[in-house]
C-alpha atoms as a PDB file:
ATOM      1  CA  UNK A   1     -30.450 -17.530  35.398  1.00  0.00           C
ATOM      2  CA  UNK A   2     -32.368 -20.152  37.246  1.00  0.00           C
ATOM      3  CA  UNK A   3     -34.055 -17.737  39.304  1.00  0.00           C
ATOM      4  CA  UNK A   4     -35.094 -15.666  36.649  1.00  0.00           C
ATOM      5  CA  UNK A   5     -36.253 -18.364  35.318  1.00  0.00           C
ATOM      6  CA  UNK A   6     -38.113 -19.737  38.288  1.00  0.00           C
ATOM      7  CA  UNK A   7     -39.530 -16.332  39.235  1.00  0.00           C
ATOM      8  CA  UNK A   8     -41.283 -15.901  35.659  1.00  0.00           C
ATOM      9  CA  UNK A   9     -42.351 -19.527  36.159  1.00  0.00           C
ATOM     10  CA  UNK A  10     -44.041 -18.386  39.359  1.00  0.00           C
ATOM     11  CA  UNK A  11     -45.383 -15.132  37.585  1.00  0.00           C
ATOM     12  CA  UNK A  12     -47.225 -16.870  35.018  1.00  0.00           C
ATOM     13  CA  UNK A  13     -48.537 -19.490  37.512  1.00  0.00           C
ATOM     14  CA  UNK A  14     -49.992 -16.764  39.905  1.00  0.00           C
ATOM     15  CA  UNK A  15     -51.201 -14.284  36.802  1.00  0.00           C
ATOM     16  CA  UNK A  16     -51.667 -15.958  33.424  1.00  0.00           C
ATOM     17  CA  UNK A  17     -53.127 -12.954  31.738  1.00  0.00           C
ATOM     18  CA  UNK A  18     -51.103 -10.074  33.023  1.00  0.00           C
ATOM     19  CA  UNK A  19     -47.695 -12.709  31.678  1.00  0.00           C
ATOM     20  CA  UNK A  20     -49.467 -13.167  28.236  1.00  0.00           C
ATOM     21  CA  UNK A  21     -50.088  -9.900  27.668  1.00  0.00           C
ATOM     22  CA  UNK A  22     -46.189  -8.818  28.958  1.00  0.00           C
ATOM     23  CA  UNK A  23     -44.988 -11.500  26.521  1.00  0.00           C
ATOM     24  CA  UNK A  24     -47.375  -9.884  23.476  1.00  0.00           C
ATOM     25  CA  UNK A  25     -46.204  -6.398  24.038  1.00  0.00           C
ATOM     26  CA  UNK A  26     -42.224  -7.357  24.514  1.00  0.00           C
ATOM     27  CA  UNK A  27     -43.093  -9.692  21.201  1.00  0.00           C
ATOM     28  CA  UNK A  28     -44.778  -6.521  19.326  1.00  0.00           C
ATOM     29  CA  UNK A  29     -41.716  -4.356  20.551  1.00  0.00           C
ATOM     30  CA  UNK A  30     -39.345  -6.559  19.584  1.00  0.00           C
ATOM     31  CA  UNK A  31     -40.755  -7.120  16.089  1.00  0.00           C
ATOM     32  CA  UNK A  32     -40.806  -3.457  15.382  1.00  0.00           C
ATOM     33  CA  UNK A  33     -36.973  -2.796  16.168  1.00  0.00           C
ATOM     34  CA  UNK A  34     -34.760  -3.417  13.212  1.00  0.00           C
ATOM     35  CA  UNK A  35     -32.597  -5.449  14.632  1.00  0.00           C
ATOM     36  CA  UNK A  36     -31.048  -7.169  11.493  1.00  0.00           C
ATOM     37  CA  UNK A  37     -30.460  -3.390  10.069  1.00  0.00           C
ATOM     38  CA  UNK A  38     -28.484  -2.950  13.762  1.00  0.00           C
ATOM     39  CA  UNK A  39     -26.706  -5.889  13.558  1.00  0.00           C
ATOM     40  CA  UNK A  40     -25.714  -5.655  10.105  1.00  0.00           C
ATOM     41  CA  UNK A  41     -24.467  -1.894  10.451  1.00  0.00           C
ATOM     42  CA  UNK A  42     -22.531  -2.665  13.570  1.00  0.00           C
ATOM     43  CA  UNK A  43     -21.169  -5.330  11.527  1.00  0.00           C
ATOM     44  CA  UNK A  44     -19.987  -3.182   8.521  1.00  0.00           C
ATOM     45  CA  UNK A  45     -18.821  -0.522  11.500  1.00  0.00           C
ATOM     46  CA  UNK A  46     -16.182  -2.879  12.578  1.00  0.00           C
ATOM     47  CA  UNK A  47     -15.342  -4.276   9.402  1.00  0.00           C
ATOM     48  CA  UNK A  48     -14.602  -0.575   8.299  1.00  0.00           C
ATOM     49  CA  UNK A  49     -12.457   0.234  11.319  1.00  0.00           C
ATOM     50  CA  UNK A  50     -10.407  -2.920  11.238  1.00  0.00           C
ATOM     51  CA  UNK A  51      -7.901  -1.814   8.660  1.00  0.00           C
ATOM     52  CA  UNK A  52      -7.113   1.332  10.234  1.00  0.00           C
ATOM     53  CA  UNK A  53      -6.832  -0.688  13.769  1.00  0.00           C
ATOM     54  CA  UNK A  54      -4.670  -2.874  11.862  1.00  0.00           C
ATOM     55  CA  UNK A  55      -2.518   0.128  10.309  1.00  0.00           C
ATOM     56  CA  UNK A  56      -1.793   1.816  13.354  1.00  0.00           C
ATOM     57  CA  UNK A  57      -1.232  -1.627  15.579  1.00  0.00           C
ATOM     58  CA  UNK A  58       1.356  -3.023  12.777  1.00  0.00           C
ATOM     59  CA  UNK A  59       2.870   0.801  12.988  1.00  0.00           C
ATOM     60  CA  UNK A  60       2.873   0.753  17.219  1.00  0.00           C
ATOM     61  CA  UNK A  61       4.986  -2.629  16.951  1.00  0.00           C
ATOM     62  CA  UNK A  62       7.651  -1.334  14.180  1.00  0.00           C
ATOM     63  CA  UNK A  63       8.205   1.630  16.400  1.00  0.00           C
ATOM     64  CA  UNK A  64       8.368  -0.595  19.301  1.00  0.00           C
ATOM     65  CA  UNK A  65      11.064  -2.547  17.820  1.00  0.00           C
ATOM     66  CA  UNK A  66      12.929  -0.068  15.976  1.00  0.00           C
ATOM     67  CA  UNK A  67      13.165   1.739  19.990  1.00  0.00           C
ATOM     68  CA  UNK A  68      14.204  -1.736  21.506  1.00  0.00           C
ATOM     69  CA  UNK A  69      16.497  -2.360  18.468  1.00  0.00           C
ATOM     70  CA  UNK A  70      18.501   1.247  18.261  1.00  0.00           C
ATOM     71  CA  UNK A  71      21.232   1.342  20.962  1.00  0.00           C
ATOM     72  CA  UNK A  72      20.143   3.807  24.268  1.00  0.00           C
ATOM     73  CA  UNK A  73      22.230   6.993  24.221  1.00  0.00           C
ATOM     74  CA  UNK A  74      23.597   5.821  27.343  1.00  0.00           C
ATOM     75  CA  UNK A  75      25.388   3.113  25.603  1.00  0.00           C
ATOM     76  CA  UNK A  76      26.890   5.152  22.853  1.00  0.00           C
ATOM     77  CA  UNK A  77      28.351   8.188  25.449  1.00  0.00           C
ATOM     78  CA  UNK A  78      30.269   4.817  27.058  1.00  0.00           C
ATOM     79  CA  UNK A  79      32.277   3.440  23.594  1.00  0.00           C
END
Protein backbone atom coordinates (compact mmCIF):
# COMPACT_ATOMS: atom_id res chain seq x y z
CA UNK A 1 0.00 0.00 0.00
CA UNK A 2 2.79 2.39 0.67
CA UNK A 3 4.11 2.09 -2.65
CA UNK A 4 1.05 2.64 -4.30
CA UNK A 5 0.80 5.27 -2.45
CA UNK A 6 4.23 6.71 -3.01
CA UNK A 7 4.15 5.99 -6.74
CA UNK A 8 0.83 8.18 -7.25
CA UNK A 9 2.59 10.70 -5.00
CA UNK A 10 5.40 10.72 -7.55
CA UNK A 11 2.81 10.72 -10.52
CA UNK A 12 1.16 13.77 -9.54
CA UNK A 13 4.49 15.49 -8.68
CA UNK A 14 6.00 14.75 -12.21
CA UNK A 15 2.40 15.36 -14.19
CA UNK A 16 -0.18 17.45 -12.33
CA UNK A 17 -2.59 17.64 -15.18
CA UNK A 18 -2.54 14.22 -16.71
CA UNK A 19 -3.29 13.01 -12.42
CA UNK A 20 -6.19 15.61 -12.25
CA UNK A 21 -7.73 14.69 -15.11
CA UNK A 22 -7.27 10.57 -14.16
CA UNK A 23 -8.81 11.51 -10.79
CA UNK A 24 -11.95 13.51 -12.72
CA UNK A 25 -12.68 10.69 -15.03
CA UNK A 26 -12.33 7.71 -12.21
CA UNK A 27 -14.59 10.44 -10.05
CA UNK A 28 -17.22 10.79 -13.11
CA UNK A 29 -17.09 6.86 -13.48
CA UNK A 30 -17.52 6.21 -10.20
CA UNK A 31 -20.48 8.57 -9.73
CA UNK A 32 -22.33 7.02 -12.57
CA UNK A 33 -22.21 3.29 -11.20
CA UNK A 34 -25.01 2.52 -8.84
CA UNK A 35 -23.24 1.33 -6.34
CA UNK A 36 -25.78 1.69 -3.41
CA UNK A 37 -28.42 -0.26 -5.83
CA UNK A 38 -25.29 -3.09 -5.94
CA UNK A 39 -24.71 -3.09 -2.55
CA UNK A 40 -28.13 -3.13 -1.43
CA UNK A 41 -29.16 -6.09 -3.88
CA UNK A 42 -26.18 -8.14 -2.90
CA UNK A 43 -27.37 -7.45 0.45
CA UNK A 44 -31.02 -8.69 0.02
CA UNK A 45 -29.21 -11.74 -2.17
CA UNK A 46 -27.70 -13.07 0.93
CA UNK A 47 -30.31 -12.27 3.22
CA UNK A 48 -32.63 -14.40 0.87
CA UNK A 49 -30.28 -17.37 0.71
CA UNK A 50 -29.54 -17.52 4.39
CA UNK A 51 -32.58 -19.48 5.43
CA UNK A 52 -32.21 -22.07 2.95
CA UNK A 53 -28.26 -22.25 3.96
CA UNK A 54 -29.56 -22.49 7.32
CA UNK A 55 -32.22 -25.34 6.40
CA UNK A 56 -29.99 -27.56 4.75
CA UNK A 57 -26.83 -26.94 7.35
CA UNK A 58 -29.27 -27.68 10.51
CA UNK A 59 -30.48 -30.86 8.18
CA UNK A 60 -26.49 -31.94 7.28
CA UNK A 61 -25.86 -31.99 11.23
CA UNK A 62 -29.16 -34.12 12.24
CA UNK A 63 -28.10 -36.60 9.64
CA UNK A 64 -24.66 -36.41 10.89
CA UNK A 65 -25.69 -37.33 14.26
CA UNK A 66 -28.43 -39.61 13.67
CA UNK A 67 -25.27 -41.73 11.44
CA UNK A 68 -22.82 -41.30 14.48
CA UNK A 69 -25.71 -42.12 16.91
CA UNK A 70 -27.29 -45.49 15.12
CA UNK A 71 -25.06 -48.52 15.92
CA UNK A 72 -22.65 -49.67 12.59
CA UNK A 73 -23.95 -52.95 11.15
CA UNK A 74 -20.78 -54.33 12.15
CA UNK A 75 -21.71 -54.06 15.70
CA UNK A 76 -25.12 -55.58 15.47
CA UNK A 77 -23.82 -58.96 13.23
CA UNK A 78 -21.40 -59.34 16.64
CA UNK A 79 -24.42 -59.44 19.62
Amino acid sequence: MDRCMGDAVSYTQREPEKALLSALAAGYVLRLLPLAGIVKMFIRLSLALLKPAAFIYGGAKLWQKAQNGAPSPAVQEGS
